[in-house]
PDB file of N, CA and C in Angstrom:
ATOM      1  N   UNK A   1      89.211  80.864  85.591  1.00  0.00           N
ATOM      2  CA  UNK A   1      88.298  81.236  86.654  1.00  0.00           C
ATOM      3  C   UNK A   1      88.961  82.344  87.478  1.00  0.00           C
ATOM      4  N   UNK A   2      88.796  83.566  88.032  1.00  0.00           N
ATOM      5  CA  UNK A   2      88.895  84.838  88.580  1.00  0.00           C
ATOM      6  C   UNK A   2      88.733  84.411  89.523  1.00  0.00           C
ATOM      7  N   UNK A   3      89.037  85.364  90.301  1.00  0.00           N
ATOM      8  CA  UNK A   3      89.379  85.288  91.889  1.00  0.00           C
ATOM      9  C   UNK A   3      87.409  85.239  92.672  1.00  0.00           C
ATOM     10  N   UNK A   4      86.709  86.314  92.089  1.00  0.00           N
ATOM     11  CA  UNK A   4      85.704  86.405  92.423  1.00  0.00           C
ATOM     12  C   UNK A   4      84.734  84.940  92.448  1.00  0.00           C
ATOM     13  N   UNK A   5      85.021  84.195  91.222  1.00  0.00           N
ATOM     14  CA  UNK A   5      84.150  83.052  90.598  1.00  0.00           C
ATOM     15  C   UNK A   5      84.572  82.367  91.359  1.00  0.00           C
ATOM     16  N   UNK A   6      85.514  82.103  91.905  1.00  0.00           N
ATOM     17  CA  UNK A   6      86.309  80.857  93.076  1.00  0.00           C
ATOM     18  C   UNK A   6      85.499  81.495  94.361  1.00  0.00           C
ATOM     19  N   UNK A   7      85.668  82.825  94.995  1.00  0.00           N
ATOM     20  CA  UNK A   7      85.602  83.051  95.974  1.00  0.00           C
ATOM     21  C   UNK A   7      84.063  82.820  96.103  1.00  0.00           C
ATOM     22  N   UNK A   8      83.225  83.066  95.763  1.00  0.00           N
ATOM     23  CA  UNK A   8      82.071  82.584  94.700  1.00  0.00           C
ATOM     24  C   UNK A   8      81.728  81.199  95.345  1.00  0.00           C
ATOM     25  N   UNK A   9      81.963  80.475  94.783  1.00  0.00           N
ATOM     26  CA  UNK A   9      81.760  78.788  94.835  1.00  0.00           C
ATOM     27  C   UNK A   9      82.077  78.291  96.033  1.00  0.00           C
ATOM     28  N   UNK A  10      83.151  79.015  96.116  1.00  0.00           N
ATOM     29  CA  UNK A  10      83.599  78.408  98.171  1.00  0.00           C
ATOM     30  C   UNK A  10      82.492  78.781  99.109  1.00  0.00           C
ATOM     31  N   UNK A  11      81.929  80.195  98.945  1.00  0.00           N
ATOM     32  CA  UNK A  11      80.771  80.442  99.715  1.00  0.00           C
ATOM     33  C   UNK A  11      79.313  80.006  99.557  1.00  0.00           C
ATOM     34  N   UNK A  12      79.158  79.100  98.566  1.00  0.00           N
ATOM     35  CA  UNK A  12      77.888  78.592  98.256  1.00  0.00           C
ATOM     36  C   UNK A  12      78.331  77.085  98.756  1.00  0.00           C
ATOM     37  N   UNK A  13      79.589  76.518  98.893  1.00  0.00           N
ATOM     38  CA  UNK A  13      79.860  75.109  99.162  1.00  0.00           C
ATOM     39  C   UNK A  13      79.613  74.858 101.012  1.00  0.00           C
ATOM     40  N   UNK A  14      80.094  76.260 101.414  1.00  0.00           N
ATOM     41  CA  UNK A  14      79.898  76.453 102.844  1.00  0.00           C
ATOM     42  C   UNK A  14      78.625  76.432 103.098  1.00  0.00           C
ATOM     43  N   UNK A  15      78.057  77.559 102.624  1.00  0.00           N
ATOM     44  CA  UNK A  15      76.515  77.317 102.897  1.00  0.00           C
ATOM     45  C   UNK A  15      75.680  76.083 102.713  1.00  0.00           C
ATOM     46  N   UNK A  16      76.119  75.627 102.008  1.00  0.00           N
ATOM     47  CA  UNK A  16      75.119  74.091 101.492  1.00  0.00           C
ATOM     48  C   UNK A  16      75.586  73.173 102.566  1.00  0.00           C
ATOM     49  N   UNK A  17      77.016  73.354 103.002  1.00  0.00           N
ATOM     50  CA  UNK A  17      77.452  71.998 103.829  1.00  0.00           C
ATOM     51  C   UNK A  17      76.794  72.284 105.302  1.00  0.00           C
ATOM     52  N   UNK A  18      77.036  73.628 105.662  1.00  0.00           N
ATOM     53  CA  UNK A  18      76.350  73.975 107.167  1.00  0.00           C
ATOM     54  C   UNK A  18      74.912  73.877 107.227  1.00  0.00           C
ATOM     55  N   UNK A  19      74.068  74.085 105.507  1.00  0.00           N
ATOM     56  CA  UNK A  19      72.584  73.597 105.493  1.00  0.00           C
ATOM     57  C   UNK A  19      72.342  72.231 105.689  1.00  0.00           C
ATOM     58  N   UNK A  20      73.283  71.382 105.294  1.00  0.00           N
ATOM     59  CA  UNK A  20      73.151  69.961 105.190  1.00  0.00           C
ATOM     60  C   UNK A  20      73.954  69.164 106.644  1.00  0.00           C
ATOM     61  N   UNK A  21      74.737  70.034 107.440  1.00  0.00           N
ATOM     62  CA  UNK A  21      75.730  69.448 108.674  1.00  0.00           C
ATOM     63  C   UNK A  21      74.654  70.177 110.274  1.00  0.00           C
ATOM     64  N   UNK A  22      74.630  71.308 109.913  1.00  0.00           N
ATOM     65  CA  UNK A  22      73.483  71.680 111.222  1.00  0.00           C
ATOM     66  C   UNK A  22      72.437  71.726 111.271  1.00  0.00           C
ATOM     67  N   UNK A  23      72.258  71.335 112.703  1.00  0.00           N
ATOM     68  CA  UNK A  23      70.623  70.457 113.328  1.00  0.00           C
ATOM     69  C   UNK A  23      70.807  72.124 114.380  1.00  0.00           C
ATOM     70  N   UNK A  24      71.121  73.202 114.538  1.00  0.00           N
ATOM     71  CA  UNK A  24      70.447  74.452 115.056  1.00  0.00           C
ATOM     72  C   UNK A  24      70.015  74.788 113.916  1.00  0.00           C
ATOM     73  N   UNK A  25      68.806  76.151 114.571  1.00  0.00           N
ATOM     74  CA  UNK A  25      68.014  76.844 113.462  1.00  0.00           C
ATOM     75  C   UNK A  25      69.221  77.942 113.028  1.00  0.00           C
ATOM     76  N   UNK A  26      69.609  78.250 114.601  1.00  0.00           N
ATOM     77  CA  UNK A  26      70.552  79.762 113.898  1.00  0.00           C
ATOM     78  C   UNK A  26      71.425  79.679 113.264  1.00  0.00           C
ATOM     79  N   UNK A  27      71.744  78.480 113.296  1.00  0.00           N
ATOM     80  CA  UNK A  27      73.016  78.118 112.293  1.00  0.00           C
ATOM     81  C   UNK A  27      73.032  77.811 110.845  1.00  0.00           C
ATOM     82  N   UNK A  28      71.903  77.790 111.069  1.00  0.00           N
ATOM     83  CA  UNK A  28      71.185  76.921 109.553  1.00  0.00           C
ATOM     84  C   UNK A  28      70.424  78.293 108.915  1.00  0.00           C
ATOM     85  N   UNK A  29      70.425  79.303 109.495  1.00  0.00           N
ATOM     86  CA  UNK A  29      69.920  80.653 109.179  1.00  0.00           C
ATOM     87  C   UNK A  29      71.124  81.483 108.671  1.00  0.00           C
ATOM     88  N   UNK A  30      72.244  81.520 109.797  1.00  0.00           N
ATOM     89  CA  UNK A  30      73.664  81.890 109.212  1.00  0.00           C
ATOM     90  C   UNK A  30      74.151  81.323 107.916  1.00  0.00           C
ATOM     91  N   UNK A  31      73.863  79.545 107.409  1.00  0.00           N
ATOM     92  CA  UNK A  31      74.386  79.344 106.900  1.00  0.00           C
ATOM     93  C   UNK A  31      73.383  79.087 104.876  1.00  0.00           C
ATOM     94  N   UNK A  32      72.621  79.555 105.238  1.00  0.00           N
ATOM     95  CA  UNK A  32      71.260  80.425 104.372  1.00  0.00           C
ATOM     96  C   UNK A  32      71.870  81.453 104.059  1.00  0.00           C
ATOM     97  N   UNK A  33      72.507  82.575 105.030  1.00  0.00           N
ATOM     98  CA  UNK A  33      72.652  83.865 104.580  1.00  0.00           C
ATOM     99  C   UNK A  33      74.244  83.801 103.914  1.00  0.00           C
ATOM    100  N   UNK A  34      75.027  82.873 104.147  1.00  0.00           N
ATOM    101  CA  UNK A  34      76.360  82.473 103.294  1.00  0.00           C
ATOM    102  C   UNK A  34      76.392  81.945 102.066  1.00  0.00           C
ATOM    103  N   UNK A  35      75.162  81.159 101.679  1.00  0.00           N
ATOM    104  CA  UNK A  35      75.036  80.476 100.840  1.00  0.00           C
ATOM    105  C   UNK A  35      74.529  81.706  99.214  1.00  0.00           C
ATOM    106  N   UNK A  36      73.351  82.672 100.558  1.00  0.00           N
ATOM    107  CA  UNK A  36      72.971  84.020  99.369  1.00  0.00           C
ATOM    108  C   UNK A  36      73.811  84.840  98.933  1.00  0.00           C
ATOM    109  N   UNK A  37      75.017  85.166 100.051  1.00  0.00           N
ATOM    110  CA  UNK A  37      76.305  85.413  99.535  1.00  0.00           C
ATOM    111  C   UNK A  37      76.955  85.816  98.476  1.00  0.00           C
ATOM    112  N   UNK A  38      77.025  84.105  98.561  1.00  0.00           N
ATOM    113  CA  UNK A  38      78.076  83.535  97.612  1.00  0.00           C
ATOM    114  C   UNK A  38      77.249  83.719  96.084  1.00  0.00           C
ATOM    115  N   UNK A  39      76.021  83.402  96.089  1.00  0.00           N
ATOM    116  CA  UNK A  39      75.296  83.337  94.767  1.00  0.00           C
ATOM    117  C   UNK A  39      75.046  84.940  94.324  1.00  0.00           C
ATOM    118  N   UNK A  40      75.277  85.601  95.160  1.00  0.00           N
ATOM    119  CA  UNK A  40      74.831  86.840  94.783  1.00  0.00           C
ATOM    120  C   UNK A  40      76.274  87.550  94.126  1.00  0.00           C
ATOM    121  N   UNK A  41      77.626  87.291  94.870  1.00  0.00           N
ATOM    122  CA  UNK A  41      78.839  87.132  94.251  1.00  0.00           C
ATOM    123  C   UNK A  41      79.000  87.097  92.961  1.00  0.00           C
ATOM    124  N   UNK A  42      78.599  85.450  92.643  1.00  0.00           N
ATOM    125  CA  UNK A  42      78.811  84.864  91.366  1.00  0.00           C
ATOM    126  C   UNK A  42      77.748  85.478  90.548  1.00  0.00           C
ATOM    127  N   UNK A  43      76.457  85.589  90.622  1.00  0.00           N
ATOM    128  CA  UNK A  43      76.046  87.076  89.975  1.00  0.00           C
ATOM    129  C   UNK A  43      76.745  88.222  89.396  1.00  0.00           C
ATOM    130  N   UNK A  44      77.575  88.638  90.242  1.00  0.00           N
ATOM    131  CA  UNK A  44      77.799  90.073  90.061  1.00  0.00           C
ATOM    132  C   UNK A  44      79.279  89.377  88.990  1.00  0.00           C
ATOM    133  N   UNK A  45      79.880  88.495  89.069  1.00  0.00           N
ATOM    134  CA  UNK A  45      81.221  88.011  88.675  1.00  0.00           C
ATOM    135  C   UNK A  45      81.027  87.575  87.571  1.00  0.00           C
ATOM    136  N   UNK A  46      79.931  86.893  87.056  1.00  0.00           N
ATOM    137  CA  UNK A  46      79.356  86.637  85.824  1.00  0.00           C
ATOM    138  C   UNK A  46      78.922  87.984  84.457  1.00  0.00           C
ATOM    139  N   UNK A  47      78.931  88.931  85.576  1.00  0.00           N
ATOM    140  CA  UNK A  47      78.218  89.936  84.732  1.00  0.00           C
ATOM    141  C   UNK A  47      79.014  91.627  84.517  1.00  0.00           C
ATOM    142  N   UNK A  48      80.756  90.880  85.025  1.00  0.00           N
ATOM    143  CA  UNK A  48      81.611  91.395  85.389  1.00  0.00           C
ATOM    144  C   UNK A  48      82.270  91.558  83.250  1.00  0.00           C
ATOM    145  N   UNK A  49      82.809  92.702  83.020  1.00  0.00           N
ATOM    146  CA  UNK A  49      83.418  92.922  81.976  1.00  0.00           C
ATOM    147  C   UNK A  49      84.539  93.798  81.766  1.00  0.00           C
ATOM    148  N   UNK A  50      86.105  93.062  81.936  1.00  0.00           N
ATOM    149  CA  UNK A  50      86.859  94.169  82.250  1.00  0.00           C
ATOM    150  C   UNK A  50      86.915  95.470  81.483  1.00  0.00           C
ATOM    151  N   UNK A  51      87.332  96.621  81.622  1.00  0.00           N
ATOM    152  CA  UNK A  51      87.095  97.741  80.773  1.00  0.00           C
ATOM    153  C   UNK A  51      85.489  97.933  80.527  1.00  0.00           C
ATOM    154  N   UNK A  52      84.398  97.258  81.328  1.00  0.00           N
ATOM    155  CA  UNK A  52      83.623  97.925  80.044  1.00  0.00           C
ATOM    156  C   UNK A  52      82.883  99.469  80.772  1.00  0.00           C
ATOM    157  N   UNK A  53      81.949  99.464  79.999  1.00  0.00           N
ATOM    158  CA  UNK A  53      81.571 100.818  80.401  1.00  0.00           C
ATOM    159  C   UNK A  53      79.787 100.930  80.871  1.00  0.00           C
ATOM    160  N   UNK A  54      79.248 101.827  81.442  1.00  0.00           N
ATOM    161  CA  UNK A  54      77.756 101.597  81.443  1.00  0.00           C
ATOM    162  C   UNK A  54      77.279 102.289  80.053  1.00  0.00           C
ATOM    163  N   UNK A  55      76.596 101.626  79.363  1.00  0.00           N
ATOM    164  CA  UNK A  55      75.621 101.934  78.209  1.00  0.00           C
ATOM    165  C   UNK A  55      74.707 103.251  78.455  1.00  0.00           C
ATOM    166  N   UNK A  56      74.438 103.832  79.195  1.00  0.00           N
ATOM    167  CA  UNK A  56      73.382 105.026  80.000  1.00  0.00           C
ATOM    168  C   UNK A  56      74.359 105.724  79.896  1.00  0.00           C
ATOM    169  N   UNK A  57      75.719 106.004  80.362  1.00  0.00           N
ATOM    170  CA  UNK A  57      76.901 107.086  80.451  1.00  0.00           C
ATOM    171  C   UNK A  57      77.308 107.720  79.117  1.00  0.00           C
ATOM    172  N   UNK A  58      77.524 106.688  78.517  1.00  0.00           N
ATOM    173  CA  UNK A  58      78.398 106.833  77.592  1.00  0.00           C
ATOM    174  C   UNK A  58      77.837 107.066  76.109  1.00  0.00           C
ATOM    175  N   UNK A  59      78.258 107.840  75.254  1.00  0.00           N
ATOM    176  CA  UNK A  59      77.492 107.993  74.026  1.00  0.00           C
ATOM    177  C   UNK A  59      77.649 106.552  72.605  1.00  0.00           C
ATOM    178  N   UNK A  60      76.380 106.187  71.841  1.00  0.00           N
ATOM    179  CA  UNK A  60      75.996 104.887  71.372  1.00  0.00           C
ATOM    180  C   UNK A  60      77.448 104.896  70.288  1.00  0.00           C
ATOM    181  N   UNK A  61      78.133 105.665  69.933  1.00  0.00           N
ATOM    182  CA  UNK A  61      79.447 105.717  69.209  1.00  0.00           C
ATOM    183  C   UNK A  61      80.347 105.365  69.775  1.00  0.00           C
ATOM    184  N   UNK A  62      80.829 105.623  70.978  1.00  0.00           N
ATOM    185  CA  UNK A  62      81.900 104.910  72.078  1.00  0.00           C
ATOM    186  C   UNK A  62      82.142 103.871  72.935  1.00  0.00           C
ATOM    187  N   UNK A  63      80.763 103.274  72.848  1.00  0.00           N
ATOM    188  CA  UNK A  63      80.681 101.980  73.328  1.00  0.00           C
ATOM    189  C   UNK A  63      81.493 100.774  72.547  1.00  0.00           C
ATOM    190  N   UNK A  64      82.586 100.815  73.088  1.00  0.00           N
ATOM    191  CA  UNK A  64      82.616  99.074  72.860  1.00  0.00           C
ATOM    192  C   UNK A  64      82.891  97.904  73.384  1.00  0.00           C
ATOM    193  N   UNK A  65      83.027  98.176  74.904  1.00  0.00           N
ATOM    194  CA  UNK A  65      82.555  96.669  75.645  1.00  0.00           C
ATOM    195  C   UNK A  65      81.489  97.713  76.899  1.00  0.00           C
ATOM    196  N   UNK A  66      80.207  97.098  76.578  1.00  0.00           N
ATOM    197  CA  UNK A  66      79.088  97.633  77.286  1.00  0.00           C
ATOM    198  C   UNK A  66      78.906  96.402  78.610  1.00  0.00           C
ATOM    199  N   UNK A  67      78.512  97.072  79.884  1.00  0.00           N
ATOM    200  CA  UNK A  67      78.820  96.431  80.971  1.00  0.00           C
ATOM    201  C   UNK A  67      77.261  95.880  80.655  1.00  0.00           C
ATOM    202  N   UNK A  68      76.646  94.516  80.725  1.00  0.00           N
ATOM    203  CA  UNK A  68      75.414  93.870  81.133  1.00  0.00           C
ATOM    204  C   UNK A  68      74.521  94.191  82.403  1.00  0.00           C
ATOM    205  N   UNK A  69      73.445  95.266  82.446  1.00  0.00           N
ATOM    206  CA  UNK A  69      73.106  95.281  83.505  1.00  0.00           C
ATOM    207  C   UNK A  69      72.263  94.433  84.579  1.00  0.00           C
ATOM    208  N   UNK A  70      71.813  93.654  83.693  1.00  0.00           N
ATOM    209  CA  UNK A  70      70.591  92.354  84.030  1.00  0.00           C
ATOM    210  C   UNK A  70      71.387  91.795  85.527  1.00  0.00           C
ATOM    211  N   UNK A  71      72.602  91.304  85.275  1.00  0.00           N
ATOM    212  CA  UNK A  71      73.075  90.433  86.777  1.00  0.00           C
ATOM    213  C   UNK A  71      73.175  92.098  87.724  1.00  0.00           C
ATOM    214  N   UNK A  72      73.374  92.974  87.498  1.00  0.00           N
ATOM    215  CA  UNK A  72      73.793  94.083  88.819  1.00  0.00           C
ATOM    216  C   UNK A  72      71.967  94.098  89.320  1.00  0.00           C
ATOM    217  N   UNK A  73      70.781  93.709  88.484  1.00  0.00           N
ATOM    218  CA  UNK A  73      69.922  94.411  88.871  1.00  0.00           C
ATOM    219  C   UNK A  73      69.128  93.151  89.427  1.00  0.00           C
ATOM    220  N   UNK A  74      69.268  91.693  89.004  1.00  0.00           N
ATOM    221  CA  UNK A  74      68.935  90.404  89.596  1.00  0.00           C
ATOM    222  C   UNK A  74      69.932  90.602  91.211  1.00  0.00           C
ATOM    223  N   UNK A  75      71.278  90.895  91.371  1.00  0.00           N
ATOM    224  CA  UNK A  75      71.663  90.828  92.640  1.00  0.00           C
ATOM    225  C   UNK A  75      70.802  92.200  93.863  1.00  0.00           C
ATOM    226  N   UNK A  76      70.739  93.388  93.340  1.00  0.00           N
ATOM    227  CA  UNK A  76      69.973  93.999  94.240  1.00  0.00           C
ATOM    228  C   UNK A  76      68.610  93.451  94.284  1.00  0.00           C
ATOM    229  N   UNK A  77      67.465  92.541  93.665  1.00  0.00           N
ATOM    230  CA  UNK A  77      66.723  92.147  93.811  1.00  0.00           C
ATOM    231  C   UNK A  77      66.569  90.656  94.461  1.00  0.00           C
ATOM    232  N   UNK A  78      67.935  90.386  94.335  1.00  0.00           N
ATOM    233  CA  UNK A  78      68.147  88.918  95.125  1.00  0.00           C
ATOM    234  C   UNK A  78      68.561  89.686  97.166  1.00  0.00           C
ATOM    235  N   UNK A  79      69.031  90.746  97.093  1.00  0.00           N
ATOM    236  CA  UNK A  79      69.554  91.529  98.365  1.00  0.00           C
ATOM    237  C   UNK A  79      68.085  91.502  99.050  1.00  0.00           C
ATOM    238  N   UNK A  80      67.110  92.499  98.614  1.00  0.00           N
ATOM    239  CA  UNK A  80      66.012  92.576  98.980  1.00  0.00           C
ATOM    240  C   UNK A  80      65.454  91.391  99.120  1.00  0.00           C
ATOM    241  N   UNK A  81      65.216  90.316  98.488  1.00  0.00           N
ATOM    242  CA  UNK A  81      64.616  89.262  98.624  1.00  0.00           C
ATOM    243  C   UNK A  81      64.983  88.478  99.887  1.00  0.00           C
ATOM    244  N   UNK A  82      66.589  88.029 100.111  1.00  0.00           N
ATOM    245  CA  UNK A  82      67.469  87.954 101.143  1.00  0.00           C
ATOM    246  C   UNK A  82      66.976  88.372 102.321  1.00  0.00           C
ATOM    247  N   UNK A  83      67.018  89.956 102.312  1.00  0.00           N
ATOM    248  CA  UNK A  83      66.416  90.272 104.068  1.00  0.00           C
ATOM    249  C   UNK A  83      65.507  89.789 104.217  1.00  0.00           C
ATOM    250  N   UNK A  84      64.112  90.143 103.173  1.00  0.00           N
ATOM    251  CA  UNK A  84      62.651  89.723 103.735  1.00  0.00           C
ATOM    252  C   UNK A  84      63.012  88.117 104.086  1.00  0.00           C
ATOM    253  N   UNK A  85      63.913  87.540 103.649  1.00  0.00           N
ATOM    254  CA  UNK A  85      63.596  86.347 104.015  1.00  0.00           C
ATOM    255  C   UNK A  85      64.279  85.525 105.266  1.00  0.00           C
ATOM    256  N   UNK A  86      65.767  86.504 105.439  1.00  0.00           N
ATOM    257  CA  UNK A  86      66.448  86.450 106.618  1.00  0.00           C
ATOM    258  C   UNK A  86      65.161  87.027 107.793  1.00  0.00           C
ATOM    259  N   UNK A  87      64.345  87.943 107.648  1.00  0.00           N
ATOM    260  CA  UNK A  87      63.807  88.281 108.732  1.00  0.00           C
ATOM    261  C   UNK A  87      62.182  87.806 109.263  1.00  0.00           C
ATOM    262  N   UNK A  88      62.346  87.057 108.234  1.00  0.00           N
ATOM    263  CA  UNK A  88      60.570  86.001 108.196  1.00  0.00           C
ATOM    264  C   UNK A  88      61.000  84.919 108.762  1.00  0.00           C
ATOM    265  N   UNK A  89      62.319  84.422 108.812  1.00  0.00           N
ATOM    266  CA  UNK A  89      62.983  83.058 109.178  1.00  0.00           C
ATOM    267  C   UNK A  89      63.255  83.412 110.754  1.00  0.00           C
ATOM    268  N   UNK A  90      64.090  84.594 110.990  1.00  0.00           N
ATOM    269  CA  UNK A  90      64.170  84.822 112.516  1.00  0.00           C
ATOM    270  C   UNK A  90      63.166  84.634 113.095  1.00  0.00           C
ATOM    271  N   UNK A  91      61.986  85.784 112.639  1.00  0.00           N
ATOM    272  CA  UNK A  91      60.860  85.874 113.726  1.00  0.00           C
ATOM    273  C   UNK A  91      60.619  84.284 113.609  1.00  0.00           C
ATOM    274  N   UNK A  92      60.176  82.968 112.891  1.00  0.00           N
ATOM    275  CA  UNK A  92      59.793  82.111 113.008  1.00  0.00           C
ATOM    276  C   UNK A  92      60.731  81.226 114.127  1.00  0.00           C
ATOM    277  N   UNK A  93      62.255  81.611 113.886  1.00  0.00           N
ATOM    278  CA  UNK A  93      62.659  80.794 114.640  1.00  0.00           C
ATOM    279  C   UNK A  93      62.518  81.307 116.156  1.00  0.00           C
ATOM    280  N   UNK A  94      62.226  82.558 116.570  1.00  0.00           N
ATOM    281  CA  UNK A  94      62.123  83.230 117.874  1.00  0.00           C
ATOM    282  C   UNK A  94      60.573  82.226 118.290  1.00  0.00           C
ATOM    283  N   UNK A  95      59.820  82.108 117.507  1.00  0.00           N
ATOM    284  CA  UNK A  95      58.866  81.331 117.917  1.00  0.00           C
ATOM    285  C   UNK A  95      58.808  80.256 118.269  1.00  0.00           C
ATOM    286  N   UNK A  96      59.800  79.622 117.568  1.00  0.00           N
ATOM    287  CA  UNK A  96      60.103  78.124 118.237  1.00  0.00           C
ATOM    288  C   UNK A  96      60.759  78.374 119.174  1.00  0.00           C
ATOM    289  N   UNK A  97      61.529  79.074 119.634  1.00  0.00           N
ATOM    290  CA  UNK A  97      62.615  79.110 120.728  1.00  0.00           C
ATOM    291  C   UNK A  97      61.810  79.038 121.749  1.00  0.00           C
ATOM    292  N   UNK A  98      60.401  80.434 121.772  1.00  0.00           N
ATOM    293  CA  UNK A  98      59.481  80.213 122.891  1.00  0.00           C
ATOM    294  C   UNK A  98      58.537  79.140 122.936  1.00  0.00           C
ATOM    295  N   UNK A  99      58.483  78.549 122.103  1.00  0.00           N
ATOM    296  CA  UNK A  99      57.151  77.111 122.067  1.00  0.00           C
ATOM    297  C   UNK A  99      57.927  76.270 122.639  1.00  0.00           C
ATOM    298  N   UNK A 100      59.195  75.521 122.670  1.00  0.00           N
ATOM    299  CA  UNK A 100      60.657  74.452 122.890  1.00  0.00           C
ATOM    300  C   UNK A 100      60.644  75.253 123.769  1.00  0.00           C
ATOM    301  N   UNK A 101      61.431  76.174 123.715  1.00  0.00           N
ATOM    302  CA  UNK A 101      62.731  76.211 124.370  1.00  0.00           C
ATOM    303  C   UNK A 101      64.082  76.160 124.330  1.00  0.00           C
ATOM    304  N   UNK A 102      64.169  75.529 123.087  1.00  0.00           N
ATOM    305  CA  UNK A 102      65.550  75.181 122.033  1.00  0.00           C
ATOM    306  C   UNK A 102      65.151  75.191 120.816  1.00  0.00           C
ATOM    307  N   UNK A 103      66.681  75.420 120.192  1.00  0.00           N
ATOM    308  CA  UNK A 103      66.811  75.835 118.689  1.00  0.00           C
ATOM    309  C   UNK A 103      67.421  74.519 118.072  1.00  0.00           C
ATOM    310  N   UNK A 104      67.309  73.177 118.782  1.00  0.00           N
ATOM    311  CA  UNK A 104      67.814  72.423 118.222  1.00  0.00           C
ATOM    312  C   UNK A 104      66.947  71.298 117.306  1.00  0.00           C
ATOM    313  N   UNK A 105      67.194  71.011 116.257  1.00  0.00           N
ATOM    314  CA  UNK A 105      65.867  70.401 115.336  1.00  0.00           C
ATOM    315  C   UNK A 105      65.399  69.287 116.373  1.00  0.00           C
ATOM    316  N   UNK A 106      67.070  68.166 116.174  1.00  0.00           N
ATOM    317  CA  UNK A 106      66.928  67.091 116.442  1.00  0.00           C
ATOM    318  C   UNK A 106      65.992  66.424 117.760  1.00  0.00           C
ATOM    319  N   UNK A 107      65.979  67.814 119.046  1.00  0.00           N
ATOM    320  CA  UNK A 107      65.236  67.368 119.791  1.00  0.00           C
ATOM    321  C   UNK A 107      63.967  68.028 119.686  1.00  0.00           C
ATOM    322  N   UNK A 108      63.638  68.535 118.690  1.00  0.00           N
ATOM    323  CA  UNK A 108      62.310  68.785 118.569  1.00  0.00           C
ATOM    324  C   UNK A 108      61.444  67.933 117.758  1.00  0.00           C
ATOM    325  N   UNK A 109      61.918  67.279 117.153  1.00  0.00           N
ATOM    326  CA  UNK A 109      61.125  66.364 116.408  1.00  0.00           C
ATOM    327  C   UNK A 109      59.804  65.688 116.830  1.00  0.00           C
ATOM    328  N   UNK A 110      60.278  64.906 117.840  1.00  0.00           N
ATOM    329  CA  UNK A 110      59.172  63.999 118.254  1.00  0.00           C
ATOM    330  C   UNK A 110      58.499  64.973 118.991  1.00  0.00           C
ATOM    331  N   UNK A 111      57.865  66.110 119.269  1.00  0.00           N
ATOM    332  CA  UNK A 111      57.046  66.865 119.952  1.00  0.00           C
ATOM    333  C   UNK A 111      55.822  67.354 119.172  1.00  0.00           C
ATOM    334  N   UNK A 112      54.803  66.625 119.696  1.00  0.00           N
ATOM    335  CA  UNK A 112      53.635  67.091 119.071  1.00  0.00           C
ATOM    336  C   UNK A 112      52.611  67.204 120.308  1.00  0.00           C
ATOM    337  N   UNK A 113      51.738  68.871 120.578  1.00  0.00           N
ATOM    338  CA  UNK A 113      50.895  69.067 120.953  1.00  0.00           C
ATOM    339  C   UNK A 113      49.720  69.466 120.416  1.00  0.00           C
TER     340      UNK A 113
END
């Protein structure tokens, strides 16, 4: 396992534990955007080939370890996906902040108007 694939897994273990340990929204938004991170990491680390080369550069005779482009082009589409979704989650949580008053789950629960 490479340095990346470790570094990788630690940031998806963080994210899951701060998804599963915090009762704030923003924290639980921070720890959403650690978790995409890390997966977007292990993406790119998976699809990692030492020496190789891009297939588009290089002529079909000189290729012989061709870099996989599928994970470089799933992580910029996981990036994009990421913001829209980091920034659909803010505005929602700015809305609760003004409906509450707080960003905290636990005392929002029992509130129904």
């Amino acid at each position: 396992m490479n340095l990346y694939t470790f570094t990788s897994l630690l940031l998806i273990a963080i994210g899951v534990y701060g998804l599963l340990s915090q009762r704030h929204l923003f924290k639980m938004l921070v720890s959403l955007s650690v978790l995409e991170l890390g997966v977007n990491i292990l993406l790119v680390s998976i699809g990692y080939s030492k020496d190789g080369v891009a297939p588009i550069l290089t002529p079909p005779e000189q290729i012989i370890n061709p870099v996989d482009p599928l994970p470089q082009a799933l992580v910029l589409t996981a990036i994009v996906i990421g913001v829209g979704t980091t920034a659909l989650m803010s505005a929602i949580i700015v809305k609760i902040y003004k409906r509450t008053g707080t960003l905290d789950l636990s005392s929002n629960r029992g509130e129904d108007e």
